[in-house]
C-alpha atoms as a PDB file:
ATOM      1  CA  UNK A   1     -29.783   4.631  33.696  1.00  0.00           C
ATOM      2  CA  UNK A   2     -29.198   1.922  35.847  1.00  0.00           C
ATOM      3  CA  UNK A   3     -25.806   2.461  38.243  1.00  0.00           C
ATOM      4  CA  UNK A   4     -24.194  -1.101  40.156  1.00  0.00           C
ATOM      5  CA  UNK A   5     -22.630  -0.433  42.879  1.00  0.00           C
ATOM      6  CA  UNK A   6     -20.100  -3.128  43.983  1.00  0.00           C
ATOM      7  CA  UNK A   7     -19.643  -3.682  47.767  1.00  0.00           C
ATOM      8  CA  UNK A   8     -17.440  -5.170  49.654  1.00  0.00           C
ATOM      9  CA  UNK A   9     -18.692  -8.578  51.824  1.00  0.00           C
ATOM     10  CA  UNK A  10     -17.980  -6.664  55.080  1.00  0.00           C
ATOM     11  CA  UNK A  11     -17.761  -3.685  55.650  1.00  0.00           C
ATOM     12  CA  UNK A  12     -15.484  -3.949  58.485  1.00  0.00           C
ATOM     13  CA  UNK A  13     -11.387  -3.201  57.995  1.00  0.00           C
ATOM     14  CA  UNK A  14     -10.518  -6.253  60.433  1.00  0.00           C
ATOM     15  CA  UNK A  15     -12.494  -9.185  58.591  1.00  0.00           C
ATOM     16  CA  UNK A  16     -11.491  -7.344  55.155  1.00  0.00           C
ATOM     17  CA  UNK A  17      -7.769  -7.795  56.574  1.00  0.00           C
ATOM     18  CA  UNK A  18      -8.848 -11.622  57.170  1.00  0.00           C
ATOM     19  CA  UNK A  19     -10.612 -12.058  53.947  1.00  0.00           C
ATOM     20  CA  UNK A  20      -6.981 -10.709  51.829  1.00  0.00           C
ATOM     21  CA  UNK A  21      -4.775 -12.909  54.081  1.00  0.00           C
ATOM     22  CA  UNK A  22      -7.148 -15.883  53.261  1.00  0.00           C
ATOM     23  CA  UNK A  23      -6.910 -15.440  49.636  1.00  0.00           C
ATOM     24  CA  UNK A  24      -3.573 -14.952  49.892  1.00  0.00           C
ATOM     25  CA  UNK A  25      -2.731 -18.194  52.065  1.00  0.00           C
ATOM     26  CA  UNK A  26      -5.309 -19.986  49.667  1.00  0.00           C
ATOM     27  CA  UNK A  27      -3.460 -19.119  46.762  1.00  0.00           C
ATOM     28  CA  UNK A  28       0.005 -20.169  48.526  1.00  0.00           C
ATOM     29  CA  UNK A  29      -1.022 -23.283  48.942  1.00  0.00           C
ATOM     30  CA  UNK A  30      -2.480 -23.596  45.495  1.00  0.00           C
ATOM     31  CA  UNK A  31       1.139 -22.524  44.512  1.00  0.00           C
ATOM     32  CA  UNK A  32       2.767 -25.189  46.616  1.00  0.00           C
ATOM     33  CA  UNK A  33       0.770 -28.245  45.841  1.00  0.00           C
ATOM     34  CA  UNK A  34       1.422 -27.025  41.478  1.00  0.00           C
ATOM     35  CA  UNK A  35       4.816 -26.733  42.129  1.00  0.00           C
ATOM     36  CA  UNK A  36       5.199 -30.139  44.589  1.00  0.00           C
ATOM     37  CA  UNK A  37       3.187 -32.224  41.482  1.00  0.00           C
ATOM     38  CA  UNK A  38       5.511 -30.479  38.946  1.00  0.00           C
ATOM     39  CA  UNK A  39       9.062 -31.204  40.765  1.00  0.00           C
ATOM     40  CA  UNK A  40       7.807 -35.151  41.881  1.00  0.00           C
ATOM     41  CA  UNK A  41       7.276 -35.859  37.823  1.00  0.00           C
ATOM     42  CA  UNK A  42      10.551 -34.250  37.828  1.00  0.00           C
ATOM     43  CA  UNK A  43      12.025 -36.269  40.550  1.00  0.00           C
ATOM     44  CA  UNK A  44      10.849 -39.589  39.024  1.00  0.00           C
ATOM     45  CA  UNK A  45      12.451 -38.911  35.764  1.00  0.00           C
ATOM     46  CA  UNK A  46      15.989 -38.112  36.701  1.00  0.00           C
ATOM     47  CA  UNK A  47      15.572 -40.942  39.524  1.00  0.00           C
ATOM     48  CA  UNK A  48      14.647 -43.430  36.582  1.00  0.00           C
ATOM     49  CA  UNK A  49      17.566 -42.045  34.296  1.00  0.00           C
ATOM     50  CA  UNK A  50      19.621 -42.861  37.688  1.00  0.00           C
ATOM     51  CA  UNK A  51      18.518 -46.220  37.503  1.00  0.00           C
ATOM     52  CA  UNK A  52      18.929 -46.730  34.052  1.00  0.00           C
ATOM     53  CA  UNK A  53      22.981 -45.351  34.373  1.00  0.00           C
ATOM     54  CA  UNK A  54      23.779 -47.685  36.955  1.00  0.00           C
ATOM     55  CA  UNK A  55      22.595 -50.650  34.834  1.00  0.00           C
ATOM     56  CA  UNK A  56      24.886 -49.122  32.219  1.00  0.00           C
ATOM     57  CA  UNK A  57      27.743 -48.787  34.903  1.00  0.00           C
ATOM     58  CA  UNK A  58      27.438 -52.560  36.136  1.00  0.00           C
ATOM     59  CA  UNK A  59      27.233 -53.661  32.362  1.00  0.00           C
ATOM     60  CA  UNK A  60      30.410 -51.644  32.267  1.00  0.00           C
ATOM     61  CA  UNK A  61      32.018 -52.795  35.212  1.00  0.00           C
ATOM     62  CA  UNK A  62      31.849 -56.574  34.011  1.00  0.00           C
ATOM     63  CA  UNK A  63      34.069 -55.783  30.789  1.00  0.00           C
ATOM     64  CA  UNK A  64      37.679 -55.819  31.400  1.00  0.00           C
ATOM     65  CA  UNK A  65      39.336 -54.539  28.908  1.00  0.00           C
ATOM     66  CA  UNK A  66      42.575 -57.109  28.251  1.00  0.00           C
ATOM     67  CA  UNK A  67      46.005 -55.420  26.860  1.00  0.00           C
ATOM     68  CA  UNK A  68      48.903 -56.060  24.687  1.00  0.00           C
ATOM     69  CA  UNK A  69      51.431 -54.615  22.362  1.00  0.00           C
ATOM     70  CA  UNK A  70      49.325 -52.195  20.314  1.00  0.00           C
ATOM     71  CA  UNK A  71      46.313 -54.537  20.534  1.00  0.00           C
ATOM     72  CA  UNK A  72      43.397 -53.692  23.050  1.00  0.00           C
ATOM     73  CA  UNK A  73      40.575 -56.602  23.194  1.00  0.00           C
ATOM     74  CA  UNK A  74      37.299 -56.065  25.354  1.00  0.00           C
ATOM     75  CA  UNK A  75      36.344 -59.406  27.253  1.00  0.00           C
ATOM     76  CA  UNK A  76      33.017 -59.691  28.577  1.00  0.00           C
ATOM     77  CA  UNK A  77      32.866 -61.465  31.928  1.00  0.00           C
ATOM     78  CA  UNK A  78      34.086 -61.361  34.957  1.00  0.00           C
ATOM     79  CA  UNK A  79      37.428 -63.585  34.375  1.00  0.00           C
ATOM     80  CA  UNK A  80      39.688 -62.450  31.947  1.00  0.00           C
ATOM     81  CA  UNK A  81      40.975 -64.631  29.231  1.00  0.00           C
ATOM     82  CA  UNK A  82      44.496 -64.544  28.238  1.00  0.00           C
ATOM     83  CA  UNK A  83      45.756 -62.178  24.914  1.00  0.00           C
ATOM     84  CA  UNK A  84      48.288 -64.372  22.788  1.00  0.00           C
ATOM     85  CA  UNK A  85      51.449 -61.834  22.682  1.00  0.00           C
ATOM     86  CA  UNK A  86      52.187 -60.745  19.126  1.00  0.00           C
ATOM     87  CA  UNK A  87      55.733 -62.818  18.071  1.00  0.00           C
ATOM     88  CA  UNK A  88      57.671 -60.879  16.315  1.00  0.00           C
ATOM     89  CA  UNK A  89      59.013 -62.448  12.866  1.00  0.00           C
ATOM     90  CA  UNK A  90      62.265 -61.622  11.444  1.00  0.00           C
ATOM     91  CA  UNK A  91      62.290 -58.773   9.281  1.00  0.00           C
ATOM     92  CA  UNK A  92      65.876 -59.047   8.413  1.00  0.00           C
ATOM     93  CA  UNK A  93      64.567 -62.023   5.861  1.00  0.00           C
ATOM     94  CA  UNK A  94      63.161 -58.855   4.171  1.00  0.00           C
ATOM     95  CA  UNK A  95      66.220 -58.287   1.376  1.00  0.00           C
ATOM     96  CA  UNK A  96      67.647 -54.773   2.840  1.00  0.00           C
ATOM     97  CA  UNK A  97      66.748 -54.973   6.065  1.00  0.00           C
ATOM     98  CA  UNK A  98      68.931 -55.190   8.743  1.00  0.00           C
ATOM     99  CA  UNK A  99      69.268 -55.193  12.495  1.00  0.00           C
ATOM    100  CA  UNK A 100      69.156 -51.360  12.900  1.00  0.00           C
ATOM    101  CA  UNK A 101      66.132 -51.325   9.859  1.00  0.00           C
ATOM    102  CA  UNK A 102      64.509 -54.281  11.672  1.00  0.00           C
ATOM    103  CA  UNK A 103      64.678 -51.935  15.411  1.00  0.00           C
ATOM    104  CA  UNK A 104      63.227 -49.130  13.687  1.00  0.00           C
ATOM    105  CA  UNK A 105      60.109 -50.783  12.186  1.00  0.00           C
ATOM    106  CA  UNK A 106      59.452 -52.551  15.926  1.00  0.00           C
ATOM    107  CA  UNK A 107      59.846 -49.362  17.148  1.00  0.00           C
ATOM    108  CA  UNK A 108      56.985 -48.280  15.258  1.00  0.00           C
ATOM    109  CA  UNK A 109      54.518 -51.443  16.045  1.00  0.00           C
ATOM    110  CA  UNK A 110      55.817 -53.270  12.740  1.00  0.00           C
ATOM    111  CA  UNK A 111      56.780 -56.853  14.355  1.00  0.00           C
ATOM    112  CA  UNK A 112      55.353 -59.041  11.935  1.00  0.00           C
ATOM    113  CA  UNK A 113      55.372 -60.052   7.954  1.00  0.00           C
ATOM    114  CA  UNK A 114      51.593 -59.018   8.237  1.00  0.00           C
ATOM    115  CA  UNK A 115      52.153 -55.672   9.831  1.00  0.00           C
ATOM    116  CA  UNK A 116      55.234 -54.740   7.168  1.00  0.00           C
ATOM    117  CA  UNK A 117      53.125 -56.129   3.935  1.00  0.00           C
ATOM    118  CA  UNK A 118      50.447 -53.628   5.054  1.00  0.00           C
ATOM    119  CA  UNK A 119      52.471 -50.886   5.593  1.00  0.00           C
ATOM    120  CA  UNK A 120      53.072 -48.667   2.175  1.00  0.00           C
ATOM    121  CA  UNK A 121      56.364 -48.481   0.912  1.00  0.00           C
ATOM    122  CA  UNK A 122      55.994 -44.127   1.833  1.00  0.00           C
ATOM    123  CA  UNK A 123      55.262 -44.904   5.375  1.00  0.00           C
ATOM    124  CA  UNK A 124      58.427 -47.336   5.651  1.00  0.00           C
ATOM    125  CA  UNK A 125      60.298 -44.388   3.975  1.00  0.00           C
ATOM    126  CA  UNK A 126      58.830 -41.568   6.601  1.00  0.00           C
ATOM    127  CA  UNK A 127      60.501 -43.833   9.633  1.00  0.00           C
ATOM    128  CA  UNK A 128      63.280 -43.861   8.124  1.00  0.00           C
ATOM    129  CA  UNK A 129      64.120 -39.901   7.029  1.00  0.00           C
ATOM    130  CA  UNK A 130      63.037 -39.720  10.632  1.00  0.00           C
ATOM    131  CA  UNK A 131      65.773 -41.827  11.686  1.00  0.00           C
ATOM    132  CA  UNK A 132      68.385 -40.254  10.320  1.00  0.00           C
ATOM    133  CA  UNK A 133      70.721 -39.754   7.075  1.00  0.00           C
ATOM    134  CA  UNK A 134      72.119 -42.965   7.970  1.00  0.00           C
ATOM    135  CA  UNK A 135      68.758 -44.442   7.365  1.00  0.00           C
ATOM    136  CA  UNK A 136      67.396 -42.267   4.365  1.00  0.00           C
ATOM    137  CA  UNK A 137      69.458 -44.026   1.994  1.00  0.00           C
ATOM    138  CA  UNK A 138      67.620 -47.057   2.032  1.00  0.00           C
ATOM    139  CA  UNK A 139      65.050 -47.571  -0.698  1.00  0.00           C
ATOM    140  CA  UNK A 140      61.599 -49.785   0.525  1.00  0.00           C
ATOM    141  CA  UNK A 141      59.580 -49.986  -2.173  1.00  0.00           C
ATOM    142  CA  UNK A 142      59.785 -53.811  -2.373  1.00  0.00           C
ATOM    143  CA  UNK A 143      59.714 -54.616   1.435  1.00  0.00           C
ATOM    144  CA  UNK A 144      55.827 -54.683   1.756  1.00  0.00           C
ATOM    145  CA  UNK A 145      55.754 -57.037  -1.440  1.00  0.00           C
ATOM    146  CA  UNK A 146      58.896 -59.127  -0.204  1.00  0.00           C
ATOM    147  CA  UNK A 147      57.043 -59.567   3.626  1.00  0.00           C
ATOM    148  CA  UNK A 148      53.262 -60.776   1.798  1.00  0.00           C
ATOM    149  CA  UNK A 149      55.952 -63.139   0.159  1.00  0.00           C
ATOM    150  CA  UNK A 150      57.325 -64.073   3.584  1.00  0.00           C
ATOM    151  CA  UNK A 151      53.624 -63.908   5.021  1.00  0.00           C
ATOM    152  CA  UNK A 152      52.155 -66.213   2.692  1.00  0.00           C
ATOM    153  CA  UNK A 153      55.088 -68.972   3.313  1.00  0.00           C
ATOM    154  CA  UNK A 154      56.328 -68.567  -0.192  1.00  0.00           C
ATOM    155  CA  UNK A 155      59.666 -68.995   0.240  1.00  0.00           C
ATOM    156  CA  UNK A 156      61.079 -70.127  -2.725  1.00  0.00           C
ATOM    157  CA  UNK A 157      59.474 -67.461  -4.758  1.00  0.00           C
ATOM    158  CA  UNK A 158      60.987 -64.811  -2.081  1.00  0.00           C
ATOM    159  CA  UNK A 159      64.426 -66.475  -2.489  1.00  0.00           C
ATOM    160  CA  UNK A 160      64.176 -66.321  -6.286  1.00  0.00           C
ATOM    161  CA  UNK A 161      63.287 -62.518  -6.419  1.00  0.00           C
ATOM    162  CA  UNK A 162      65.903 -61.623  -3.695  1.00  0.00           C
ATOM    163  CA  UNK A 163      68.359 -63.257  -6.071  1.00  0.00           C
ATOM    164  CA  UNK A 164      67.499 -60.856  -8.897  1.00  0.00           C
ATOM    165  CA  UNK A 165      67.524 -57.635  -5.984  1.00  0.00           C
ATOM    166  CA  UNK A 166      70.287 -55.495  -4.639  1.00  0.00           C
ATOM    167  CA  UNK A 167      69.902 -54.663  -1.261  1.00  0.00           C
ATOM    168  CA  UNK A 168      65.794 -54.886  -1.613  1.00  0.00           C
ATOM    169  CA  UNK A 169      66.113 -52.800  -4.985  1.00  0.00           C
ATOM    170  CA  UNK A 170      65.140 -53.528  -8.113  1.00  0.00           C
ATOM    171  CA  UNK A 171      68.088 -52.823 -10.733  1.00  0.00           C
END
């Protein structure tokens, strides 16, 4: 039977010492220079995505964003052009609208004939149980049809069905 015996390179404690704290620096530095590749791929990433953001931020700079009653616009550029103001009409052409009626809907962002013919007749009738008793007597059901009247310029077909209305109802 054949028996290998293994023996160390030296025999000696001292250069054995050496020989461990070799290895052991070797593989330290073997360590280091993994990890120092690892973390620069890492590095270049995130400093690309850095790069990439600040593009984004200067892109985001240059819009100005350009407000006005209940409208908000983005303008791209530098200068920023001017927002035509919304002008209110007169709701009190509306057949059962009045003054108070007409303060209520502006309240609520409803300024125009366009704004009131696309708000539902329910909505109209939430603002005004909100408002008050005073104001939940008032039936709406017509005023979005009687403002697309008003919206489309047809004024003469307005006029004839507020003849045939009593205070914006139909009888």
């Amino acid at each position: 039977m054949i028996i290998l015996q293994v023996t160390p390179a030296s025999q000696n404690f001292w250069i054995a010492g050496i020989e461990a704290i070799a290895l052991l620096a070797l593989a330290a530095y073997i360590g280091w220079w993994i990890a120092r590749r690892t973390f620069a791929l890492q590095i270049e990433g995130l400093q690309a995505d850095i790069r990439a953001r600040r593009v984004d931020f200067d892109d985001c700079k240059k819009t100005i964003i350009v407000t006005a009653p209940s409208v908000a616009v983005p303008v791209i550029g530098l200068a920023a052009t001017p927002v035509a103001p919304v002008v209110p009409d007169d709701l009190k052409i509306v057949e059962g609208i009045g003054p108070k009626i007409e303060g209520l809907l502006n309240d609520e962002d409803i300024l125009t004939f366009v704004q009131l013919a696309a708000t539902t007749s329910e909505r109209i009738k939430e603002i005004l149980e909100a408002a008050g008793p005073r104001f939940q007597m008032h039936d709406p059901g017509t005023w979005p049809q009687q403002a697309a009247l008003a919206r489309d310029e047809k004024w003469d077909e307005l006029k004839a069905w507020q003849d045939e209305l009593n205070k914006g109802r139909l009888e």
